[in-house]
N, C-alpha and C. Protein backbone atom coordinates (compact mmCIF):
# COMPACT_ATOMS: atom_id res chain seq x y z
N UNK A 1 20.61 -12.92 -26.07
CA UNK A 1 19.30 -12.55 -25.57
C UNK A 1 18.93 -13.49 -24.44
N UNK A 2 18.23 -13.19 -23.31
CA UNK A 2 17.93 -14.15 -22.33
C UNK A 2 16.55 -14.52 -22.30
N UNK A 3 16.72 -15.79 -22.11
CA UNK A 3 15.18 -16.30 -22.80
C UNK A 3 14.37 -16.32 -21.46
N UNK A 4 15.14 -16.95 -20.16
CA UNK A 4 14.20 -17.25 -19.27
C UNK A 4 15.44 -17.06 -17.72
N UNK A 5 14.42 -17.11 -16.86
CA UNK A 5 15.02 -16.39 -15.53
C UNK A 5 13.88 -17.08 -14.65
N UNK A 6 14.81 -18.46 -13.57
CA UNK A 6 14.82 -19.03 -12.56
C UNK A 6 14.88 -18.28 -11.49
N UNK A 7 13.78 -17.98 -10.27
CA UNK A 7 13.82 -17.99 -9.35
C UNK A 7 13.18 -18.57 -8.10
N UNK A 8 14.21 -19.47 -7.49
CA UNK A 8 13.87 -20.27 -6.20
C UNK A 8 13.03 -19.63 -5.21
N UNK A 9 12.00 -20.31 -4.77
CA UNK A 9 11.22 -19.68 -3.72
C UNK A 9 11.42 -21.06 -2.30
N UNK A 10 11.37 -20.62 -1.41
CA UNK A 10 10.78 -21.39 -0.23
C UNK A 10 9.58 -21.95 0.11
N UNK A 11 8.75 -20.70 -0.08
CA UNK A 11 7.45 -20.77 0.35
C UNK A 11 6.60 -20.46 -1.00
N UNK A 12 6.15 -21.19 -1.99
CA UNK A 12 6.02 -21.08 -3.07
C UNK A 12 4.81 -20.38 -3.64
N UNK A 13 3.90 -20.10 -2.57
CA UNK A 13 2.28 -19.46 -2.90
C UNK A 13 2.72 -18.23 -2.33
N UNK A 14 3.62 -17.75 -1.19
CA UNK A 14 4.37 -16.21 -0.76
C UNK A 14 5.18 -15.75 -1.85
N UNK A 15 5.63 -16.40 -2.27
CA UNK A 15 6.97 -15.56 -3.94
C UNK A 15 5.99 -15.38 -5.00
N UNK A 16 5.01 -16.20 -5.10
CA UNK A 16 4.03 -15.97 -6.59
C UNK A 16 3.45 -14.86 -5.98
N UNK A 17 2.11 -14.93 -5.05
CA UNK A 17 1.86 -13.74 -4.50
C UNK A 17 2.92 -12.12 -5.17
N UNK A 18 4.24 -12.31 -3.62
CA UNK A 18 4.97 -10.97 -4.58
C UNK A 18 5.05 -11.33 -5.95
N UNK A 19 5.41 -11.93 -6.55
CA UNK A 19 5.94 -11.41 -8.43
C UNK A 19 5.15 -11.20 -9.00
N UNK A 20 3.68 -11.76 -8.95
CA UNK A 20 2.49 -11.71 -9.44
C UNK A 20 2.16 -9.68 -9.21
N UNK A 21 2.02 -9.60 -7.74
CA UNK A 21 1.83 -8.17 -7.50
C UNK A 21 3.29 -7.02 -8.28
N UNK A 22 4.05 -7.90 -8.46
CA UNK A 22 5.40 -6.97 -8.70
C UNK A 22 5.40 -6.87 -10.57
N UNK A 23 5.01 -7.91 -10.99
CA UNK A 23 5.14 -8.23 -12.64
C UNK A 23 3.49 -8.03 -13.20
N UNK A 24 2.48 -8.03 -12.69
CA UNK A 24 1.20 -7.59 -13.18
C UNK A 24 1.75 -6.37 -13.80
N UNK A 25 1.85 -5.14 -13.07
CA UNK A 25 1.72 -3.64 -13.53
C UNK A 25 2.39 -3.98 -14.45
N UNK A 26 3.58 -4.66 -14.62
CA UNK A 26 4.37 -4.61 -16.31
C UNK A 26 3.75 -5.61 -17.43
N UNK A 27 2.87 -5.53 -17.11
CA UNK A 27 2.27 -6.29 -18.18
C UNK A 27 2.53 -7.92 -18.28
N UNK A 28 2.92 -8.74 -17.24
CA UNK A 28 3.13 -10.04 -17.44
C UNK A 28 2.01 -10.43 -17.24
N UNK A 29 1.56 -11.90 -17.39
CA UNK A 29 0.91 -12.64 -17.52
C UNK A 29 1.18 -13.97 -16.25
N UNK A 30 0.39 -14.93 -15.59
CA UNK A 30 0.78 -15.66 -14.77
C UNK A 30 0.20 -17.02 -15.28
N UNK A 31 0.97 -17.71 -15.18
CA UNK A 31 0.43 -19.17 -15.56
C UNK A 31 1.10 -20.15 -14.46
N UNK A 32 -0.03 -21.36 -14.47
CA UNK A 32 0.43 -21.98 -12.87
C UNK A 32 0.26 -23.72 -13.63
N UNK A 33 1.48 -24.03 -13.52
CA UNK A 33 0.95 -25.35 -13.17
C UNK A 33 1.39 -26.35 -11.71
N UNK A 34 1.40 -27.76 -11.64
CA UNK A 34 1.77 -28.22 -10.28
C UNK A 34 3.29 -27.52 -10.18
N UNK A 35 3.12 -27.07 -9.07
CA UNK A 35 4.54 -26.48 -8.16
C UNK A 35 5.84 -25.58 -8.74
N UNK A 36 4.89 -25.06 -9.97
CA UNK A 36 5.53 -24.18 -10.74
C UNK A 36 4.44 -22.93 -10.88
N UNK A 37 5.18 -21.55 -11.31
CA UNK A 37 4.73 -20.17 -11.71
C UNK A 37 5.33 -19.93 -12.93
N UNK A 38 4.73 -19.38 -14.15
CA UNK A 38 5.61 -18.74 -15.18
C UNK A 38 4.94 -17.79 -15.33
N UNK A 39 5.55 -16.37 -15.14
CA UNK A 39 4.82 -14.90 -16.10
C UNK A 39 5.63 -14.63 -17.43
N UNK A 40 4.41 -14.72 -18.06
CA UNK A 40 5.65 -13.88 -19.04
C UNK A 40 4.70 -12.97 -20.23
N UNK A 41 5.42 -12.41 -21.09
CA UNK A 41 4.50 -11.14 -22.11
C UNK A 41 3.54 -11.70 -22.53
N UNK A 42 2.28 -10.97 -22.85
CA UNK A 42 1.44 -11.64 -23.54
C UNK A 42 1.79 -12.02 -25.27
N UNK A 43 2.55 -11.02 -25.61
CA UNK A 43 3.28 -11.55 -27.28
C UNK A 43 4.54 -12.54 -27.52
N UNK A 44 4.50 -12.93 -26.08
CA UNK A 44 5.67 -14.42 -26.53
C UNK A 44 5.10 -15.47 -26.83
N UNK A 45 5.27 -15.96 -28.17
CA UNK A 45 5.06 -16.61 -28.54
C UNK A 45 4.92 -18.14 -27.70
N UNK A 46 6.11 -18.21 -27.45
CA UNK A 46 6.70 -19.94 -25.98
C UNK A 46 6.37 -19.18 -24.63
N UNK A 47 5.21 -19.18 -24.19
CA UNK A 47 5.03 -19.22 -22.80
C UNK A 47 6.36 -19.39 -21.72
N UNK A 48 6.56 -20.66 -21.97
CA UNK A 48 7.12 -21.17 -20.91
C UNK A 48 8.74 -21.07 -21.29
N UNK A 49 9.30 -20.35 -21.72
CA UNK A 49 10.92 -20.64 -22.38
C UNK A 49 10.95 -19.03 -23.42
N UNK A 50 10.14 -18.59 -23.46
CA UNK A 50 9.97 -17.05 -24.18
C UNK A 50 10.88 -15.61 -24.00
N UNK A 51 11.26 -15.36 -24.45
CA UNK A 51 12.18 -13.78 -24.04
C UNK A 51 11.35 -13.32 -22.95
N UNK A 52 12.50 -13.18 -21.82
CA UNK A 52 11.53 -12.74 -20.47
C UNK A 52 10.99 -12.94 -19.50
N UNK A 53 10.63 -14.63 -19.77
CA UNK A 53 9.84 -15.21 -19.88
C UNK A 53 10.19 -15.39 -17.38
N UNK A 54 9.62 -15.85 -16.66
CA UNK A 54 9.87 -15.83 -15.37
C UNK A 54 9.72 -16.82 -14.75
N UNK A 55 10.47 -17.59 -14.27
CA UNK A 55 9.83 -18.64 -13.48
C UNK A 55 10.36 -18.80 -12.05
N UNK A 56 9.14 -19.30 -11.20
CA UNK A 56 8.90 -19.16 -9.84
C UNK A 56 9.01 -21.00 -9.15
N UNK A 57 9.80 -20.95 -8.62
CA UNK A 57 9.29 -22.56 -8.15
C UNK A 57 10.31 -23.07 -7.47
N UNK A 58 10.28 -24.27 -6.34
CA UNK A 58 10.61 -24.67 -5.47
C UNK A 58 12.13 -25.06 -6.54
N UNK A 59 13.39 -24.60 -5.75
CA UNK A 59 14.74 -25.18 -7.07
C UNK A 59 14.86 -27.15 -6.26
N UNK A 60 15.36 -27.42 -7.95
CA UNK A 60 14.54 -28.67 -8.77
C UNK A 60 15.47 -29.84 -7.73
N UNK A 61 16.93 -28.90 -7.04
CA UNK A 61 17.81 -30.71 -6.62
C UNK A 61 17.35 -30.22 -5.33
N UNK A 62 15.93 -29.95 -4.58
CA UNK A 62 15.02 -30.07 -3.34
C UNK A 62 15.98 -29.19 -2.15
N UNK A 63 17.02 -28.48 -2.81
CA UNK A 63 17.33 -27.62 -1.10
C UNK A 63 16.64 -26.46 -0.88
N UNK A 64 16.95 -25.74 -0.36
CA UNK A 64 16.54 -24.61 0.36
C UNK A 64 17.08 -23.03 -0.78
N UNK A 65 15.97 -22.87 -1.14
CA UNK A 65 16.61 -21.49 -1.84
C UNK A 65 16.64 -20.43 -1.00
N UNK A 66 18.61 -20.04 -1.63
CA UNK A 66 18.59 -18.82 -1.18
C UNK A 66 19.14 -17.84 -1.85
N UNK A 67 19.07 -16.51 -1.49
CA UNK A 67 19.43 -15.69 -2.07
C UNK A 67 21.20 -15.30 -2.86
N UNK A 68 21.07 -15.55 -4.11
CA UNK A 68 22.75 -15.26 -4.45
C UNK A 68 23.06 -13.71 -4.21
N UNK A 69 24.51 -13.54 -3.75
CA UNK A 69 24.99 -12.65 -3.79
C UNK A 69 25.26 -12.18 -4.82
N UNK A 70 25.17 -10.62 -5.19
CA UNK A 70 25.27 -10.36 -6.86
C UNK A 70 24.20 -10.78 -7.83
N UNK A 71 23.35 -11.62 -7.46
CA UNK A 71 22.13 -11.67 -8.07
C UNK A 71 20.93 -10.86 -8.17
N UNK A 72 20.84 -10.15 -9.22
CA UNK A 72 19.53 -9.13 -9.08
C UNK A 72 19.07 -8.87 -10.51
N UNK A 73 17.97 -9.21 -10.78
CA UNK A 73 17.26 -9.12 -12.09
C UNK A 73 16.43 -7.93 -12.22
N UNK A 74 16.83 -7.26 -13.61
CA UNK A 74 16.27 -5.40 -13.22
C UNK A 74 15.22 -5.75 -14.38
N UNK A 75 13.75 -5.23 -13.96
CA UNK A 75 12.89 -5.09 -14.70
C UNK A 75 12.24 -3.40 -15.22
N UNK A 76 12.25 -3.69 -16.74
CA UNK A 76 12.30 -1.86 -17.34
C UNK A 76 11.03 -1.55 -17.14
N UNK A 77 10.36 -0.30 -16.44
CA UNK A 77 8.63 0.19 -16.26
C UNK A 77 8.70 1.31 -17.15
N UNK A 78 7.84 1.00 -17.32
CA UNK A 78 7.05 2.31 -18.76
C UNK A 78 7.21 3.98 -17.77
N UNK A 79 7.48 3.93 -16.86
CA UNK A 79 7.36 5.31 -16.02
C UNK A 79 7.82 5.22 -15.28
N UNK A 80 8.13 6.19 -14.29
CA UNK A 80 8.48 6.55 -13.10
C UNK A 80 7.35 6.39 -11.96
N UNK A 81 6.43 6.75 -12.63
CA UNK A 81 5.03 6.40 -11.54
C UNK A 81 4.51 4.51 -11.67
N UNK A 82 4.82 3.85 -12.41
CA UNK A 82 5.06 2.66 -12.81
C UNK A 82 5.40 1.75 -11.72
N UNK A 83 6.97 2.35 -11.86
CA UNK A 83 7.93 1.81 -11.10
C UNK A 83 7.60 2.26 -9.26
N UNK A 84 7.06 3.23 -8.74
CA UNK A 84 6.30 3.61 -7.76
C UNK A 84 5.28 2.79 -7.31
N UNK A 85 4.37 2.47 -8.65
CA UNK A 85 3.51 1.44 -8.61
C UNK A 85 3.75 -0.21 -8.23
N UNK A 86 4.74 -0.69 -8.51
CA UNK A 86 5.34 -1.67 -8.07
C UNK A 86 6.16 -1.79 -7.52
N UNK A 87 6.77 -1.23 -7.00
CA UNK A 87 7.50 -0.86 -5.66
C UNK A 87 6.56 -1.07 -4.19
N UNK A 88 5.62 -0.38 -4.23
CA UNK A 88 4.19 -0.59 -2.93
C UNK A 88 3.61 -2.01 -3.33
N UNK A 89 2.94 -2.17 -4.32
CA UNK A 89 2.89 -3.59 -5.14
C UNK A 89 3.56 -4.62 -3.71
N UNK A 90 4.73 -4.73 -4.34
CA UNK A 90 6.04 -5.74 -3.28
C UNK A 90 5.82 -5.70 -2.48
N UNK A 91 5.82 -4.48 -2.11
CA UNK A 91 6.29 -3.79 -0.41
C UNK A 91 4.37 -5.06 -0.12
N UNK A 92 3.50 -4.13 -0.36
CA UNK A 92 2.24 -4.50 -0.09
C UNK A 92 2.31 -6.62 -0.07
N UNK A 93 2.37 -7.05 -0.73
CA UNK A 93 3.04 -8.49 -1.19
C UNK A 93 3.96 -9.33 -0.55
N UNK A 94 4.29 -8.97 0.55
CA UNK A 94 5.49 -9.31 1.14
C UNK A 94 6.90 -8.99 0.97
N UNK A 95 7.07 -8.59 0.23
CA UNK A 95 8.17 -7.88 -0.34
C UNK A 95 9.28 -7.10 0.72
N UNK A 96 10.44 -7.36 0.81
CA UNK A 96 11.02 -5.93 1.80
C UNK A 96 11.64 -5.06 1.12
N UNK A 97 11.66 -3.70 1.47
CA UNK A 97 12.00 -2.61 0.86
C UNK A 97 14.21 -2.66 0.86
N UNK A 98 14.25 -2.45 -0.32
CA UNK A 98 16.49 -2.91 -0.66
C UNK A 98 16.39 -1.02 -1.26
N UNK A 99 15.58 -0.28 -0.99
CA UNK A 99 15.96 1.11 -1.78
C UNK A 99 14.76 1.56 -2.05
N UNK A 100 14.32 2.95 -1.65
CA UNK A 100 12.98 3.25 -2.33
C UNK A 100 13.30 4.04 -3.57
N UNK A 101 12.28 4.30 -3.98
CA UNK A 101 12.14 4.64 -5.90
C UNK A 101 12.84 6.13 -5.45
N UNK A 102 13.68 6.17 -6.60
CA UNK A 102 14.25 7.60 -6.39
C UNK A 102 15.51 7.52 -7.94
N UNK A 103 15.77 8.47 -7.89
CA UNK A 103 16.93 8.97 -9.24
C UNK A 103 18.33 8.54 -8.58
N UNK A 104 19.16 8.05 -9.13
CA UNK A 104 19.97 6.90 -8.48
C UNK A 104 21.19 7.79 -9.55
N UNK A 105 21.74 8.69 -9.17
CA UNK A 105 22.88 9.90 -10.34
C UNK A 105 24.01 9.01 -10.43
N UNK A 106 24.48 8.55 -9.77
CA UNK A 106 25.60 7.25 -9.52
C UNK A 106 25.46 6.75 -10.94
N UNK A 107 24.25 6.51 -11.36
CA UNK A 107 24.11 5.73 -12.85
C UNK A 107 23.85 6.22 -13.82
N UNK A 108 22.91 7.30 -13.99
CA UNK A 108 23.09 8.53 -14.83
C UNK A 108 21.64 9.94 -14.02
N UNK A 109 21.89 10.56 -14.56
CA UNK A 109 20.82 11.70 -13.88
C UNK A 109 19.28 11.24 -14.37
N UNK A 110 18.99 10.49 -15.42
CA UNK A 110 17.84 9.94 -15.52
C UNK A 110 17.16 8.45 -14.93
N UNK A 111 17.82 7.95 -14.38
CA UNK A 111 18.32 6.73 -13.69
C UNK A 111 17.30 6.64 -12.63
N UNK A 112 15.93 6.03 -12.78
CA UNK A 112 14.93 6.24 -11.40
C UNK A 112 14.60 4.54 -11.30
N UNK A 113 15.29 3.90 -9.98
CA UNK A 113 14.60 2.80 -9.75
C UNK A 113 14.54 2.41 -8.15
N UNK A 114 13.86 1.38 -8.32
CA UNK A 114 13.47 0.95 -6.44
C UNK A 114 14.10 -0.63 -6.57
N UNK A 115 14.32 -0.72 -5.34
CA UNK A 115 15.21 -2.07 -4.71
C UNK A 115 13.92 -2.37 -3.84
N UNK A 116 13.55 -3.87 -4.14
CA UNK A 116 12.95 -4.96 -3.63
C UNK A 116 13.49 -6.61 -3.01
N UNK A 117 13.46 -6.99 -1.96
CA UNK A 117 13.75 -8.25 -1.73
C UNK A 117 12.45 -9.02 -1.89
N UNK A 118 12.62 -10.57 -3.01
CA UNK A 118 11.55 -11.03 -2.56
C UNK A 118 11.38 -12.38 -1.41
N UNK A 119 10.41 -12.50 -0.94
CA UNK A 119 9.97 -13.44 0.17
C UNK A 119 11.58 -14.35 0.58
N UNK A 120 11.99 -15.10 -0.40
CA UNK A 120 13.51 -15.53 -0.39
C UNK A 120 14.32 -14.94 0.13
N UNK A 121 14.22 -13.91 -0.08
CA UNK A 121 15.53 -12.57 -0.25
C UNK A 121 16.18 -12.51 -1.37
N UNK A 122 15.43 -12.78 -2.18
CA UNK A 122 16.18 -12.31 -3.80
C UNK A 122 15.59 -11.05 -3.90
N UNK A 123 17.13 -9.90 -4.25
CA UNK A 123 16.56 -8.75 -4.73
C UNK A 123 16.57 -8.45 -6.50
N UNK A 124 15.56 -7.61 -6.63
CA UNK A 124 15.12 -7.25 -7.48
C UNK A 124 14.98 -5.92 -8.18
N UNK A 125 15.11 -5.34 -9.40
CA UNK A 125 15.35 -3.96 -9.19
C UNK A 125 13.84 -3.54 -10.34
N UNK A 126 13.74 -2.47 -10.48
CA UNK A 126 12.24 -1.61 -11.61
C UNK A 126 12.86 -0.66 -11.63
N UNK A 127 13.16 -0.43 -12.63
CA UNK A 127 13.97 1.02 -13.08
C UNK A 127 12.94 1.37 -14.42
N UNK A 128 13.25 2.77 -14.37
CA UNK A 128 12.40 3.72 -15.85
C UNK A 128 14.10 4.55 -15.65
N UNK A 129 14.38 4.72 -17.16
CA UNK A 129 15.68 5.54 -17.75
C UNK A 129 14.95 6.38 -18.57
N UNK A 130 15.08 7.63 -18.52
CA UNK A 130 14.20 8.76 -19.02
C UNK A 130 13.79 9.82 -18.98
């Protein structure tokens, strides 16, 4: 099970901004302390280390974050209009558009998600299977 998910920002009030706009509609939660972001469910128990759980913040040995290749963390939306919803979210947020929301058959015929880069260029995926 994965408890928690690191992502490096540059500009650290531009990446909260997007994830904040991108992880609200799914129900996360945002908590701030110095030079850190964590969202995570409101029923996790551990805030900060919780199934899910997100964290936003300058990476810790002080270089420059950037985007890994092959790196992309897919978040599940309750809908298709959901996932629409946070897709503009991003886009709106700084966000750049990696795919707009659409049925993706390559993966199965129910398969609807949108590709997001955030502020970094870490992309990101919101899929509804259904």
């Amino acid at each position: 099970m994965l408890s928690y998910l690191f992502i490096g920002a540059n500009d650290l009030e531009a990446s909260a901004l997007f994830y904040d706009a991108v992880l609200s509609p799914l129900d996360y939660e945002k908590d701030q302390s110095e030079g850190h972001y964590c969202f995570s469910l409101p029923d996790t128990a551990d805030k900060s280390n919780g199934p899910g759980s997100i964290h936003v913040a300058k990476p810790f040995d002080g270089q420059p974050a950037t985007a890994g290749n092959g790196f992309m963390p897919a978040l599940r939306a309750g809908s298709r209009s959901k996932v629409d919803e946070v897709y503009a979210a991003g886009l709106a947020s700084g966000g750049r558009d990696e795919g707009k929301p659409g049925i993706r058959e390559a993966y199965t015929a129910n398969f609807y998600v949108a590709y997001l880069r955030d502020p970094a260029g870490n992309k990101i995926a919101v899929f509804f299977k259904g």
